[in-house]
C-alpha atoms as a PDB file:
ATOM      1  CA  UNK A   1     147.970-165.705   6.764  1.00  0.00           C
ATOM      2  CA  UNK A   2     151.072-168.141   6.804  1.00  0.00           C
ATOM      3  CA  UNK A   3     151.731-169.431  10.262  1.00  0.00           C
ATOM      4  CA  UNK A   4     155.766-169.328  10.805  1.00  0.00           C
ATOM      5  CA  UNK A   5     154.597-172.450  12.862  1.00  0.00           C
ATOM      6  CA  UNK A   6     154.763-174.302   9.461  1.00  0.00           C
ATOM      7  CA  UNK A   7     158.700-174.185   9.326  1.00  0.00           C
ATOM      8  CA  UNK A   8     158.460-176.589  12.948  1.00  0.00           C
ATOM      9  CA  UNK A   9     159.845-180.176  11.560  1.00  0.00           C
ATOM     10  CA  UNK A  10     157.172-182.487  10.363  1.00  0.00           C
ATOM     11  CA  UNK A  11     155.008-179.698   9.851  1.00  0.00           C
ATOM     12  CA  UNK A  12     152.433-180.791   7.232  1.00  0.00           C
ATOM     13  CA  UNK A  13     149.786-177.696   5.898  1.00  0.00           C
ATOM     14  CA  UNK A  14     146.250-177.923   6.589  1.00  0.00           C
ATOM     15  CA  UNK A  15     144.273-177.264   4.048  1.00  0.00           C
ATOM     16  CA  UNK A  16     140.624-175.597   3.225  1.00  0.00           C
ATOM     17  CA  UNK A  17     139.381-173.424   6.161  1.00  0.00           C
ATOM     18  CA  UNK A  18     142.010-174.319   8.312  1.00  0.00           C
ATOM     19  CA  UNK A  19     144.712-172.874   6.025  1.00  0.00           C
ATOM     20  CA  UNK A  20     147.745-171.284   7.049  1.00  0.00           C
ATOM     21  CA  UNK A  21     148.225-173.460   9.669  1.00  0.00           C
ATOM     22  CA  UNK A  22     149.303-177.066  10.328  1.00  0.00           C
ATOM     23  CA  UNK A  23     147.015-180.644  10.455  1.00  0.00           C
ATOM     24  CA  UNK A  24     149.407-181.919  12.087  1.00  0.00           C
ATOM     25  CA  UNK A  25     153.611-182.193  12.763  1.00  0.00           C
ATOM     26  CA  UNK A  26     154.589-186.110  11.820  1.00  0.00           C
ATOM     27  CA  UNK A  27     152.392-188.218  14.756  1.00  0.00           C
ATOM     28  CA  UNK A  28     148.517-187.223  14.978  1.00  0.00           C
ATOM     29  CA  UNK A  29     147.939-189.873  18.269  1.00  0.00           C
ATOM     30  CA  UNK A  30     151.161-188.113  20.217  1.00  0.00           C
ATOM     31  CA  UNK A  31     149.826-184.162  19.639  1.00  0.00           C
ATOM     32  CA  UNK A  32     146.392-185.721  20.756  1.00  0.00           C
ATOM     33  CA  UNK A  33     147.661-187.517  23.736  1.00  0.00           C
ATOM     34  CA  UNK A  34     149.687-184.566  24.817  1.00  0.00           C
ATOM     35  CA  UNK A  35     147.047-182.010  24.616  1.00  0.00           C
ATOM     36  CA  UNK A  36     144.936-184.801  26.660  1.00  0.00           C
ATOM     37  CA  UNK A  37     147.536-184.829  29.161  1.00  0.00           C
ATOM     38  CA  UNK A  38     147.730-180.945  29.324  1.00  0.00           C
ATOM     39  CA  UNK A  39     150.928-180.565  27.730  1.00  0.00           C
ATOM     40  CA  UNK A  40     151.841-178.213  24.242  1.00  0.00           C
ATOM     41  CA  UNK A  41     149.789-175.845  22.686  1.00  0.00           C
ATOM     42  CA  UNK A  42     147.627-175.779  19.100  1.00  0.00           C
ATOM     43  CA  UNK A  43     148.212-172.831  16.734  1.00  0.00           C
ATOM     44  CA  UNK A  44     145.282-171.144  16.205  1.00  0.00           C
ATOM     45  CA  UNK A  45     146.338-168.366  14.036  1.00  0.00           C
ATOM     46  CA  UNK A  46     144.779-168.481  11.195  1.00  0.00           C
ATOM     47  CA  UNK A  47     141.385-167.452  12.932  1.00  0.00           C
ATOM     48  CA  UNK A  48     140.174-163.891  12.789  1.00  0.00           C
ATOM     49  CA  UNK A  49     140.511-161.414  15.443  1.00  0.00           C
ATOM     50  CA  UNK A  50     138.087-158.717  15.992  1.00  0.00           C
ATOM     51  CA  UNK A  51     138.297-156.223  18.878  1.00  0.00           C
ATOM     52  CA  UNK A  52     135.221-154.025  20.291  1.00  0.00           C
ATOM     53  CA  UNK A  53     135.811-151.305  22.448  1.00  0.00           C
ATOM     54  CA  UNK A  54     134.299-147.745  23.903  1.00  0.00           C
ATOM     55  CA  UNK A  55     131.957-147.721  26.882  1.00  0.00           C
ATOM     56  CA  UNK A  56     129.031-148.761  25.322  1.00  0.00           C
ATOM     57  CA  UNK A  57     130.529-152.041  23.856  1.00  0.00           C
ATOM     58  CA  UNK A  58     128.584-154.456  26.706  1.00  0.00           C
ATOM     59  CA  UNK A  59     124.998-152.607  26.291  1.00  0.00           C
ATOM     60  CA  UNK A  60     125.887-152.723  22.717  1.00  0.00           C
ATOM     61  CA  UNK A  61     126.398-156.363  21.768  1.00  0.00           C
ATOM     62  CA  UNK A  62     123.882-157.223  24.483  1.00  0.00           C
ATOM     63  CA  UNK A  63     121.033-155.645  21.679  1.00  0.00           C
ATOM     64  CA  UNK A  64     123.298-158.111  18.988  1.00  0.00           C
ATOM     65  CA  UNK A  65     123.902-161.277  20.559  1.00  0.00           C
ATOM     66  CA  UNK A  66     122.561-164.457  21.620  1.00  0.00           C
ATOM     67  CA  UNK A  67     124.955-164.368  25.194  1.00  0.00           C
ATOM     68  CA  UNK A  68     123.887-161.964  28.027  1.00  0.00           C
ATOM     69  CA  UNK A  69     126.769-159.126  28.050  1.00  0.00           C
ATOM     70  CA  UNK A  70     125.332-156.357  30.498  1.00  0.00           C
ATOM     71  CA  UNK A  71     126.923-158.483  33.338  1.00  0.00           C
ATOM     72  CA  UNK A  72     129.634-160.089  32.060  1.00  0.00           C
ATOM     73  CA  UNK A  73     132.526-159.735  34.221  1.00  0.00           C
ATOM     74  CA  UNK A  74     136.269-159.120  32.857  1.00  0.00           C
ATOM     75  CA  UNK A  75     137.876-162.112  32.418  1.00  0.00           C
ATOM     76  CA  UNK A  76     134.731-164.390  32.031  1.00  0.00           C
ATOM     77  CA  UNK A  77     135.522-166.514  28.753  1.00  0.00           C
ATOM     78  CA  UNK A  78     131.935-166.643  26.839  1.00  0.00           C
ATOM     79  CA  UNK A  79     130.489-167.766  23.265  1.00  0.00           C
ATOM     80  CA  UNK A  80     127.754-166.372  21.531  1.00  0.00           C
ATOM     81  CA  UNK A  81     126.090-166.266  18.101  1.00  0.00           C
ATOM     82  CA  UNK A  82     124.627-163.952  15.553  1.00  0.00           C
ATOM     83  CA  UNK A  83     121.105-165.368  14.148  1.00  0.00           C
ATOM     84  CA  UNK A  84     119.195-164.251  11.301  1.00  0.00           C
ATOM     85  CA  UNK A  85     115.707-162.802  11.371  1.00  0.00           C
ATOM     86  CA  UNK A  86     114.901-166.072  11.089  1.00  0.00           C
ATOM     87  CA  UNK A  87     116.858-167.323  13.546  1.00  0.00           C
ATOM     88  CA  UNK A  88     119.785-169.259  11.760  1.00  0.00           C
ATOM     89  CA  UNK A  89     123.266-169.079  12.914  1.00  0.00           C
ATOM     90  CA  UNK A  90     125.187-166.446  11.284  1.00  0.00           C
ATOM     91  CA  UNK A  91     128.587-166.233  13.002  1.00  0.00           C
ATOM     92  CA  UNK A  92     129.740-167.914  16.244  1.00  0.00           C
ATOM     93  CA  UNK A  93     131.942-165.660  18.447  1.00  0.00           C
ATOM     94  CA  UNK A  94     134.084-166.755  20.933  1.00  0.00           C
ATOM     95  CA  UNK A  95     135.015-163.509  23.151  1.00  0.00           C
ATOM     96  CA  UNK A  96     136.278-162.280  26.457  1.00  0.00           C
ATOM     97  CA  UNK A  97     135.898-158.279  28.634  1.00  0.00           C
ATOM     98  CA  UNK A  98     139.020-157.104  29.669  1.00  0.00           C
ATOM     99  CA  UNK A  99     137.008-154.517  31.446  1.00  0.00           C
ATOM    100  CA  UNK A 100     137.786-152.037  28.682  1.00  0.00           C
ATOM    101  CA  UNK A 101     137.699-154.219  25.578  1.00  0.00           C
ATOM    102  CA  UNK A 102     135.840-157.288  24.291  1.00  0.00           C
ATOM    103  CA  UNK A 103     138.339-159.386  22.692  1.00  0.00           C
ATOM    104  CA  UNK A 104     136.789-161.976  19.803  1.00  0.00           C
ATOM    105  CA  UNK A 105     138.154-164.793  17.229  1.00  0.00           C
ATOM    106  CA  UNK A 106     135.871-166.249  14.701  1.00  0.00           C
ATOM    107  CA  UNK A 107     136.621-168.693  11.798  1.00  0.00           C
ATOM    108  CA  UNK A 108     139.165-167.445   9.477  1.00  0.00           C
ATOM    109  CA  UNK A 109     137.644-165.235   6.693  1.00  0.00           C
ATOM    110  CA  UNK A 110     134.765-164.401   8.252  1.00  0.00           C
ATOM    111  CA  UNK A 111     135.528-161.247  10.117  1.00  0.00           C
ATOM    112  CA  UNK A 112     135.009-158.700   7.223  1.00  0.00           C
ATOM    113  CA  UNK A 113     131.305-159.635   7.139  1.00  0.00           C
ATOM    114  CA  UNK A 114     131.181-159.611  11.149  1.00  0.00           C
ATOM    115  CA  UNK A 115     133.103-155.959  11.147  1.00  0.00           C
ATOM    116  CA  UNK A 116     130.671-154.903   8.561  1.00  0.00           C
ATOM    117  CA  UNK A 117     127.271-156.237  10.368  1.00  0.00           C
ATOM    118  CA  UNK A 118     128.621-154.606  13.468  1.00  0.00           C
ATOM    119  CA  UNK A 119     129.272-151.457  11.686  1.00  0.00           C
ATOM    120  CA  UNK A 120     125.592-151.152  10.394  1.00  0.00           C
ATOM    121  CA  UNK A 121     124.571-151.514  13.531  1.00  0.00           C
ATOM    122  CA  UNK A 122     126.350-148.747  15.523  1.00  0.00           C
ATOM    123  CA  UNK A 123     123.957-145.972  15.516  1.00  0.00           C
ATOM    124  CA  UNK A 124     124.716-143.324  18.695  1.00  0.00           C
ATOM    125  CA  UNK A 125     126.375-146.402  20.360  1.00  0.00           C
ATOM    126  CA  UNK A 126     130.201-145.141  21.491  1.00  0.00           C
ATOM    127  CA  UNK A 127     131.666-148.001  20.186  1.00  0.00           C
ATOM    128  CA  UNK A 128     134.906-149.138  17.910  1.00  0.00           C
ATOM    129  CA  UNK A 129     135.062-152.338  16.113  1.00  0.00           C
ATOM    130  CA  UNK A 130     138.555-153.025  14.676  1.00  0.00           C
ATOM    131  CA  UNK A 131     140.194-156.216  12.770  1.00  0.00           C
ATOM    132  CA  UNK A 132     143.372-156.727  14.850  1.00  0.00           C
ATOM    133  CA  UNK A 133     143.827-160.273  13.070  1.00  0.00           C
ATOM    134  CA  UNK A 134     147.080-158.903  11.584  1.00  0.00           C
ATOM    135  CA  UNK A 135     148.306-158.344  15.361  1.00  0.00           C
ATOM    136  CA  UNK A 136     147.433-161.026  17.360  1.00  0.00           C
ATOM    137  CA  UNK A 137     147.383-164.679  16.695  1.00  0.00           C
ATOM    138  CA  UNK A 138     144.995-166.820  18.648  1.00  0.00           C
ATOM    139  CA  UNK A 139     146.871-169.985  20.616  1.00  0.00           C
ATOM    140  CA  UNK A 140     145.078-172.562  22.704  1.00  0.00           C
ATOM    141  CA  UNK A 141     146.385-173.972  25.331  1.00  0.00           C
ATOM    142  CA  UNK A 142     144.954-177.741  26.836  1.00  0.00           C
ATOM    143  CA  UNK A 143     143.307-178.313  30.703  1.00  0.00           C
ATOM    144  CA  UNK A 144     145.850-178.787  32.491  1.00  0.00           C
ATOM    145  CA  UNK A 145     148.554-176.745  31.075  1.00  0.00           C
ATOM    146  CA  UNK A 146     151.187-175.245  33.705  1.00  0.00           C
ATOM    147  CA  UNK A 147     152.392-173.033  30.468  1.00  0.00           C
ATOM    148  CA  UNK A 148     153.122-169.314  32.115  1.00  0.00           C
ATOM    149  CA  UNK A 149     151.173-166.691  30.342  1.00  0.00           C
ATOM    150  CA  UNK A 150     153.226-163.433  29.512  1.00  0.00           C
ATOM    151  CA  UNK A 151     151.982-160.142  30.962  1.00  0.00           C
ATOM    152  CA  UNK A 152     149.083-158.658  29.531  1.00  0.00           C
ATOM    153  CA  UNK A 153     148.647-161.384  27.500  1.00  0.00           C
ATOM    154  CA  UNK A 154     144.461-161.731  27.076  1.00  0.00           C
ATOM    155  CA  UNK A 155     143.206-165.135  27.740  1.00  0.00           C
ATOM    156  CA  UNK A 156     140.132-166.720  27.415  1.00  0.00           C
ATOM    157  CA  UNK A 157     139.866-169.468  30.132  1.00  0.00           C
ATOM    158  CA  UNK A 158     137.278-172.497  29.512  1.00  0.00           C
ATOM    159  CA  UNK A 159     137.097-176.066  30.992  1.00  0.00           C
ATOM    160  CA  UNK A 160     138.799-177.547  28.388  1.00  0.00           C
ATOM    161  CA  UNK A 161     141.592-174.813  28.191  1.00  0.00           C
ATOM    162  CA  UNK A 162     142.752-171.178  27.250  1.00  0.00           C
ATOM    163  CA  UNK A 163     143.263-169.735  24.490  1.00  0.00           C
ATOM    164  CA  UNK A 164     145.278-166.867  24.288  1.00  0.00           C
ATOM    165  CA  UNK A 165     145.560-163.234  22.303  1.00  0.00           C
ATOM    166  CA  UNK A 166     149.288-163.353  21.607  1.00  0.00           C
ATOM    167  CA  UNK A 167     150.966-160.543  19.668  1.00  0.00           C
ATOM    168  CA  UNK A 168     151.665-162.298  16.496  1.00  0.00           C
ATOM    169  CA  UNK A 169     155.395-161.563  16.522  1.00  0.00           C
ATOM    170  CA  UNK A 170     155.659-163.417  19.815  1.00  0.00           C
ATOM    171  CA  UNK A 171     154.055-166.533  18.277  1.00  0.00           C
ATOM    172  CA  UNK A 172     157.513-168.259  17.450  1.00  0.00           C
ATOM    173  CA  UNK A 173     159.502-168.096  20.747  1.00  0.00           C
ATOM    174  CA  UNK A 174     155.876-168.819  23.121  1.00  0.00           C
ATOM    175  CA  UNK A 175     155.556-171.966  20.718  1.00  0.00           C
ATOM    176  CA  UNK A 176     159.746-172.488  21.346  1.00  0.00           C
ATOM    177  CA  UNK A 177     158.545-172.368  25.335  1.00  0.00           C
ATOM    178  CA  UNK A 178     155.676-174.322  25.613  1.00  0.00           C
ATOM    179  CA  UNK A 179     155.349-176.648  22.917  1.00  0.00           C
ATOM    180  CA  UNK A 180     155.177-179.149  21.561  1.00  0.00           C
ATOM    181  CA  UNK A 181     152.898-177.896  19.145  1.00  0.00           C
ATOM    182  CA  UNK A 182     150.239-179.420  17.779  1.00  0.00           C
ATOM    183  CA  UNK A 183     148.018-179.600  14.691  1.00  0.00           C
ATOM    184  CA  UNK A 184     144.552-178.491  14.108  1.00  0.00           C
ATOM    185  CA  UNK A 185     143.610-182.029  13.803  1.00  0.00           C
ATOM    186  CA  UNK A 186     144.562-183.002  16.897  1.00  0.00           C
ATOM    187  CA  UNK A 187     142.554-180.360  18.152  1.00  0.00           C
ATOM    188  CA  UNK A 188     139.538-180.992  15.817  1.00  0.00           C
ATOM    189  CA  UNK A 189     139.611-184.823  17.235  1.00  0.00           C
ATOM    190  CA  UNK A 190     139.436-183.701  20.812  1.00  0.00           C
ATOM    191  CA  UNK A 191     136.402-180.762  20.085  1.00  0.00           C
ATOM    192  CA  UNK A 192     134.437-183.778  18.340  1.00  0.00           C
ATOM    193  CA  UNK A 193     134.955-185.767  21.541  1.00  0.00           C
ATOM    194  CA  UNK A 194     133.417-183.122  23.809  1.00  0.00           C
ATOM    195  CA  UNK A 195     130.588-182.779  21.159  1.00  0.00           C
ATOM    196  CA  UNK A 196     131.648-178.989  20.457  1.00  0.00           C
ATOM    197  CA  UNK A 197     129.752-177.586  17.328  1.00  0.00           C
ATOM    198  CA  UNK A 198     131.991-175.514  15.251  1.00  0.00           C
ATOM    199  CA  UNK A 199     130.477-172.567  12.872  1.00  0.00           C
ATOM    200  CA  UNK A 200     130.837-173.832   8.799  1.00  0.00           C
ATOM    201  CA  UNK A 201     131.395-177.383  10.290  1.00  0.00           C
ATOM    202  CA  UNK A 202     128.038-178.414  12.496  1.00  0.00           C
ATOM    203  CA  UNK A 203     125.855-175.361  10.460  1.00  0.00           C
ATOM    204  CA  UNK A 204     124.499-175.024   7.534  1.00  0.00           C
ATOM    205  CA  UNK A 205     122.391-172.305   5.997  1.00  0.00           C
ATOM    206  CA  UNK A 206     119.406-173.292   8.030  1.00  0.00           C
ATOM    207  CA  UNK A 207     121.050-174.516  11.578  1.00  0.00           C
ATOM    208  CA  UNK A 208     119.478-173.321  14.619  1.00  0.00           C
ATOM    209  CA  UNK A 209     120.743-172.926  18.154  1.00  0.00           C
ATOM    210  CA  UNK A 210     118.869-175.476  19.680  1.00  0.00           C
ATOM    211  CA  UNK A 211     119.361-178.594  17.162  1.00  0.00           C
ATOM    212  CA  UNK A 212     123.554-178.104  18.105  1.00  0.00           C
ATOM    213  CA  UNK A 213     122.880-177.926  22.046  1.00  0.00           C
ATOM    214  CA  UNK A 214     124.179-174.393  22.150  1.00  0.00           C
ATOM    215  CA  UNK A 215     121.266-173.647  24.188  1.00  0.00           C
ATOM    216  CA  UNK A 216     122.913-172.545  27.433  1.00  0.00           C
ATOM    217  CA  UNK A 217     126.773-171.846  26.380  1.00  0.00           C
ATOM    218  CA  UNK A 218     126.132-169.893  23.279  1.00  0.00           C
ATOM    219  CA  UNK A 219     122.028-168.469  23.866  1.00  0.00           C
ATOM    220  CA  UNK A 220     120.396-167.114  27.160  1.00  0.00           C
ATOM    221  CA  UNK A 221     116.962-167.285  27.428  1.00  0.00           C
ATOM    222  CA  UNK A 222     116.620-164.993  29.708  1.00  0.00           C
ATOM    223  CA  UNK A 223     117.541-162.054  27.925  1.00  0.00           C
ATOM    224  CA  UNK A 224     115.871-159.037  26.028  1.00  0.00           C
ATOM    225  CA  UNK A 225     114.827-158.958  22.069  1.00  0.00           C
ATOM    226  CA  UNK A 226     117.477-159.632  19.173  1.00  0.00           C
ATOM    227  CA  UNK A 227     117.456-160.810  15.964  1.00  0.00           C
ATOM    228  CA  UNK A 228     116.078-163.881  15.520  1.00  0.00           C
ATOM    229  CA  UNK A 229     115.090-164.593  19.430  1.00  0.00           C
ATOM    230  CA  UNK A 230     111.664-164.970  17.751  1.00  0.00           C
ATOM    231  CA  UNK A 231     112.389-168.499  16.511  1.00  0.00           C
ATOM    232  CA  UNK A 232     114.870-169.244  19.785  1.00  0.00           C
ATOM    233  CA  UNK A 233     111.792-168.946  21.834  1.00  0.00           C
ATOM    234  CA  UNK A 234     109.566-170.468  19.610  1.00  0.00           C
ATOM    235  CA  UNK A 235     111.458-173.628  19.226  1.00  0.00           C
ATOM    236  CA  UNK A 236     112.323-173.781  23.323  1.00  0.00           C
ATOM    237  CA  UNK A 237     108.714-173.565  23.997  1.00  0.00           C
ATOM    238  CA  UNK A 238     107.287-176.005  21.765  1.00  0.00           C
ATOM    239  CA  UNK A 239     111.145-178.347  21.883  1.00  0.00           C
ATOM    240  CA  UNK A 240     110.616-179.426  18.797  1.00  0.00           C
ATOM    241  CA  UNK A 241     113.746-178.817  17.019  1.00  0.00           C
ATOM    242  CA  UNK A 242     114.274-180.116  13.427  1.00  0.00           C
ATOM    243  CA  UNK A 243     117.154-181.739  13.618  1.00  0.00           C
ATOM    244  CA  UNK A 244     119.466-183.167  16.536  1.00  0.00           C
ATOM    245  CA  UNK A 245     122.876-183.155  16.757  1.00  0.00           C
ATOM    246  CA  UNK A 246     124.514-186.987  17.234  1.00  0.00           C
ATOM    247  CA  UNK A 247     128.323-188.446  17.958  1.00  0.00           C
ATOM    248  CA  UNK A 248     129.025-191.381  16.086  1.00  0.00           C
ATOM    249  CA  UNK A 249     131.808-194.258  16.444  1.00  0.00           C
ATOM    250  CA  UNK A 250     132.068-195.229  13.498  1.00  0.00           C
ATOM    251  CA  UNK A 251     133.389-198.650  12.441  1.00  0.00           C
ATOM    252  CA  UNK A 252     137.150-198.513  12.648  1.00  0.00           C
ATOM    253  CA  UNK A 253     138.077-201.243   9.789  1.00  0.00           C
ATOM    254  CA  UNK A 254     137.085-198.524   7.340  1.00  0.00           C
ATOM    255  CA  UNK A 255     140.055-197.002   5.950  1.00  0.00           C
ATOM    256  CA  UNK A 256     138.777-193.643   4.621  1.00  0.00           C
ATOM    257  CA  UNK A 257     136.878-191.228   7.478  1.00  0.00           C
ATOM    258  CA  UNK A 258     133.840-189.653   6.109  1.00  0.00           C
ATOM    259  CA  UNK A 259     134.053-186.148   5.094  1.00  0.00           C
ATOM    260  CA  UNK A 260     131.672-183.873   5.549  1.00  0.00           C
ATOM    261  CA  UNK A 261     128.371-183.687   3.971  1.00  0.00           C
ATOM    262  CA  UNK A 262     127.991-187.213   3.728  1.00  0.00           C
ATOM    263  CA  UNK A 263     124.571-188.839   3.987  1.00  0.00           C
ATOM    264  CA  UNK A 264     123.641-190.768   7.159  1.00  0.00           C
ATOM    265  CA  UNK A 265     120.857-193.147   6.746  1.00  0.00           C
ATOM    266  CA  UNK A 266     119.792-196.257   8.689  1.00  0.00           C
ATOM    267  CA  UNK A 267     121.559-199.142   8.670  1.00  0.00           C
ATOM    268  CA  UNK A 268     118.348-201.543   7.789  1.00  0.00           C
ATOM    269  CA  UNK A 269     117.808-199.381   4.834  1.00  0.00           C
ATOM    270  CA  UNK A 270     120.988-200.280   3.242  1.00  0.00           C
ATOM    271  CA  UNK A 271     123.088-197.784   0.757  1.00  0.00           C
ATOM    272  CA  UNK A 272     119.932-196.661  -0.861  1.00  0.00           C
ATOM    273  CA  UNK A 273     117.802-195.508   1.638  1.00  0.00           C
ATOM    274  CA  UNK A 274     116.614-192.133   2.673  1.00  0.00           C
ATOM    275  CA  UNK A 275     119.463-189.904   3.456  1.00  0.00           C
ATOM    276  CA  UNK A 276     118.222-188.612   7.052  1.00  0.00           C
ATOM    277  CA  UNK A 277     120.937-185.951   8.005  1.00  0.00           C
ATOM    278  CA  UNK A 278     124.853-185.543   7.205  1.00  0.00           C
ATOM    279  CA  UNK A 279     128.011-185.635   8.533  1.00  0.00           C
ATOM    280  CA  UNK A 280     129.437-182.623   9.768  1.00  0.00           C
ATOM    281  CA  UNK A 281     133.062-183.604  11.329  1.00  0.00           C
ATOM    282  CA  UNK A 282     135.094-186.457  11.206  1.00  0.00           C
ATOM    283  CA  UNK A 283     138.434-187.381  12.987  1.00  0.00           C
ATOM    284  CA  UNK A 284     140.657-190.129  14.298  1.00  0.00           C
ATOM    285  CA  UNK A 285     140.521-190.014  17.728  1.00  0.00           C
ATOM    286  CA  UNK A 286     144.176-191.615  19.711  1.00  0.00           C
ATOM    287  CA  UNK A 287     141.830-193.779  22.113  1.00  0.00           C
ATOM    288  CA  UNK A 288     137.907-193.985  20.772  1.00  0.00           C
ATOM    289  CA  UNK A 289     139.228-195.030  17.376  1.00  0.00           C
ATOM    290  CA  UNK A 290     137.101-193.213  14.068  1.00  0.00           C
ATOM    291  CA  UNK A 291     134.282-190.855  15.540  1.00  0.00           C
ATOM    292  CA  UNK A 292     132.296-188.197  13.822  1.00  0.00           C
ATOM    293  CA  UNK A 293     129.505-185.555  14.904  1.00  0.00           C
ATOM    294  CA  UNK A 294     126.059-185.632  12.467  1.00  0.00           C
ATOM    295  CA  UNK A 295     123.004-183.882  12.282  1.00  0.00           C
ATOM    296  CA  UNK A 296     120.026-185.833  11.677  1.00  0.00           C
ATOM    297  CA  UNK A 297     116.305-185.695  11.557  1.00  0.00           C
ATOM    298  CA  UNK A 298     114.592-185.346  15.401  1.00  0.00           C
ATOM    299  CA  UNK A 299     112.495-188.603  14.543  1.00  0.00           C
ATOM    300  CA  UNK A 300     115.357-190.529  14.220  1.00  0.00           C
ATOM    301  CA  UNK A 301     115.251-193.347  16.931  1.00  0.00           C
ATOM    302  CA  UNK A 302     118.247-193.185  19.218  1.00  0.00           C
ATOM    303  CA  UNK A 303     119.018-196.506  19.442  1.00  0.00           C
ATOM    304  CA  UNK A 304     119.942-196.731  15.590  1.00  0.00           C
ATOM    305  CA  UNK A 305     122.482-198.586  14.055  1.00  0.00           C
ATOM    306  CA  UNK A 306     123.181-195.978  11.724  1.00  0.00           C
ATOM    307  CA  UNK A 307     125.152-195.733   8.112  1.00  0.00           C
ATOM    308  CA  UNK A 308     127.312-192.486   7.181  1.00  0.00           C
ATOM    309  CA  UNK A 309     128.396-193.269   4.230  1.00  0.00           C
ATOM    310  CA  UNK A 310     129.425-196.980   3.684  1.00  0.00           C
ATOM    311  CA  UNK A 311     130.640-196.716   6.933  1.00  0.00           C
ATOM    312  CA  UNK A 312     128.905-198.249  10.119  1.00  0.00           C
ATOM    313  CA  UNK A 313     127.948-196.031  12.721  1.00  0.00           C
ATOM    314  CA  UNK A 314     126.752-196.438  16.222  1.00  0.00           C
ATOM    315  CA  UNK A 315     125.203-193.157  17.397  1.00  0.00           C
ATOM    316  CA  UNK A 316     125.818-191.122  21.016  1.00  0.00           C
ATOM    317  CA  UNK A 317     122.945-188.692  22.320  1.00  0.00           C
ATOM    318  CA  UNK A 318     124.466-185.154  22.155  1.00  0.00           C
ATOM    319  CA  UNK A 319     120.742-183.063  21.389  1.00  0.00           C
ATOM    320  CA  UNK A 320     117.739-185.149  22.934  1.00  0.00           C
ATOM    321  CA  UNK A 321     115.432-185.576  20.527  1.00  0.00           C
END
């Protein structure tokens, strides 16, 4: 779905998953440095929308998710995941109660698998699950932001902003408001900063909760049975996950970034040594220079110089190993 975003001057397209809506408008370091200073807004509205209501719809997902939902009160913004039976991550949902309806966006595409999974699972639950993504267009607004939110307008409010449920045919004249607007890799740069997995970015087929550090935001642990806790439990009572999550500077005379999937091995092992994990996101950050987020083997020392690529990377703790 075409964001009318794109027509903004200086708008340039993003392409694969982000889609639809723009990398950037003409100067990535100013859209960072205003969203770090609390000012525009990121278009978002490419990403799905999925809406669950009926009076059930708490006691419901609480059986589905990873998050604790019997208690959650309206307005609270939460995450949570879908696992496999054994325990991978299957979709990550980012949701909010309005007290009468549990408002979701996922990654764009994704919700016709969601929709179905949560269809399958309805049973005698009184419960609706609907695709509003042709509605409402998701908008995120930066900490800090004195942007006015219009009337009913649902918002999901987190420590490093809102985002926001905006009728679709509003998008245009809130952007006109409160902008200036800026791209999804602006955005991207500042969620690989604050070491925030994303789904299809930081996962793979085989990712667990615990090797991202969405322990805690994403997975309580003090919840009943769902699918997949199995391995969640397993994993936090022996710690052992298999791989840890890392941020890396990387060396900033390099001219291309490192996309993702690329190998990360130690430095002492030169070019041909054992590939030891991968690199999930890249960006160019306005102040930190070239930084990525990888996911590497647990037995990799912490204190190594490490390679992604042919690029040199010095490695941040994000999962302890």
């Amino acid at each position: 779905m075409k964001s009318p975003l794109l027509s903004l001057p200086g708008a340039v397209p993003a392409e694969g998953v982000d889609e639809g809506v723009a990398a950037h408008y003409g100067d990535l370091f100013r859209e960072q440095r205003a969203l770090a200073d609390g000012r525009g807004l990121v278009d978002l509205s490419h990403r799905a929308v999925v809406t669950v209501t009926g009076e059930d719809r708490l006691v419901w997902l609480h059986l589905l998710l990873t998050q604790h939902m019997t208690d959650l009160p309206a307005g609270r913004a939460t995450e949570s995941l879908i696992l496999t039976s054994n325990g991978h991550i299957e979709h990550a949902l980012y949701l909010v109660d309005t007290g009468d309806t549990v408002w979701i966006h996922v990654e764009a595409g994704s919700q016709g698998e969601l929709i179905d999974y949560l269809e399958s699972m309805k049973f005698y639950y009184r419960v609706e699950v609907a695709d509003r993504t042709a509605d409402f267009a998701v908008v995120h607004l930066p900490a800090g932001s004195i942007a006015e939110v219009p009337g009913g307008v649902v918002v999901r409010e987190m420590s490093h902003g809102r985002d926001l449920f905006l009728p679709r045919a509003d998008l245009p004249a809130f952007a006109a408001a409160h902008g200036p607007a800026a791209g999804i890799l602006a955005y991207e740069a500042l969620r690989v900063e604050g070491h925030r997995p994303r789904f299809g970015f930081e996962t793979d087929h085989r990712t667990i909760p615990h090797e991202l550090g969405w322990i805690g935001t994403a997975v309580h642990l003090q919840k009943g049975c769902y699918r997949g806790q199995e391995t969640v439990a397993r994993v936090q009572n022996l710690g052992k996950p298999p791989r840890r999550l890392v941020f890396l500077h990387l060396d900033g005379s390099e001219v291309h970034l490192p996309g993702h999937g690329t190998p990360v091995r130690l430095a002492s092992d030169g070019p041909d040594g054992r590939p030891l994990g991968f690199v999930t996101s890249s960006a160019r950050h306005h102040e930190l220079g070239p930084i990525a987020l990888a996911l590497v083997k647990r037995n990799v020392p912490v204190d190594a110089e490490l390679m992604a690529g042919e690029t040199a990377a010095a490695q941040e703790t994000v999962v302890e190993p």
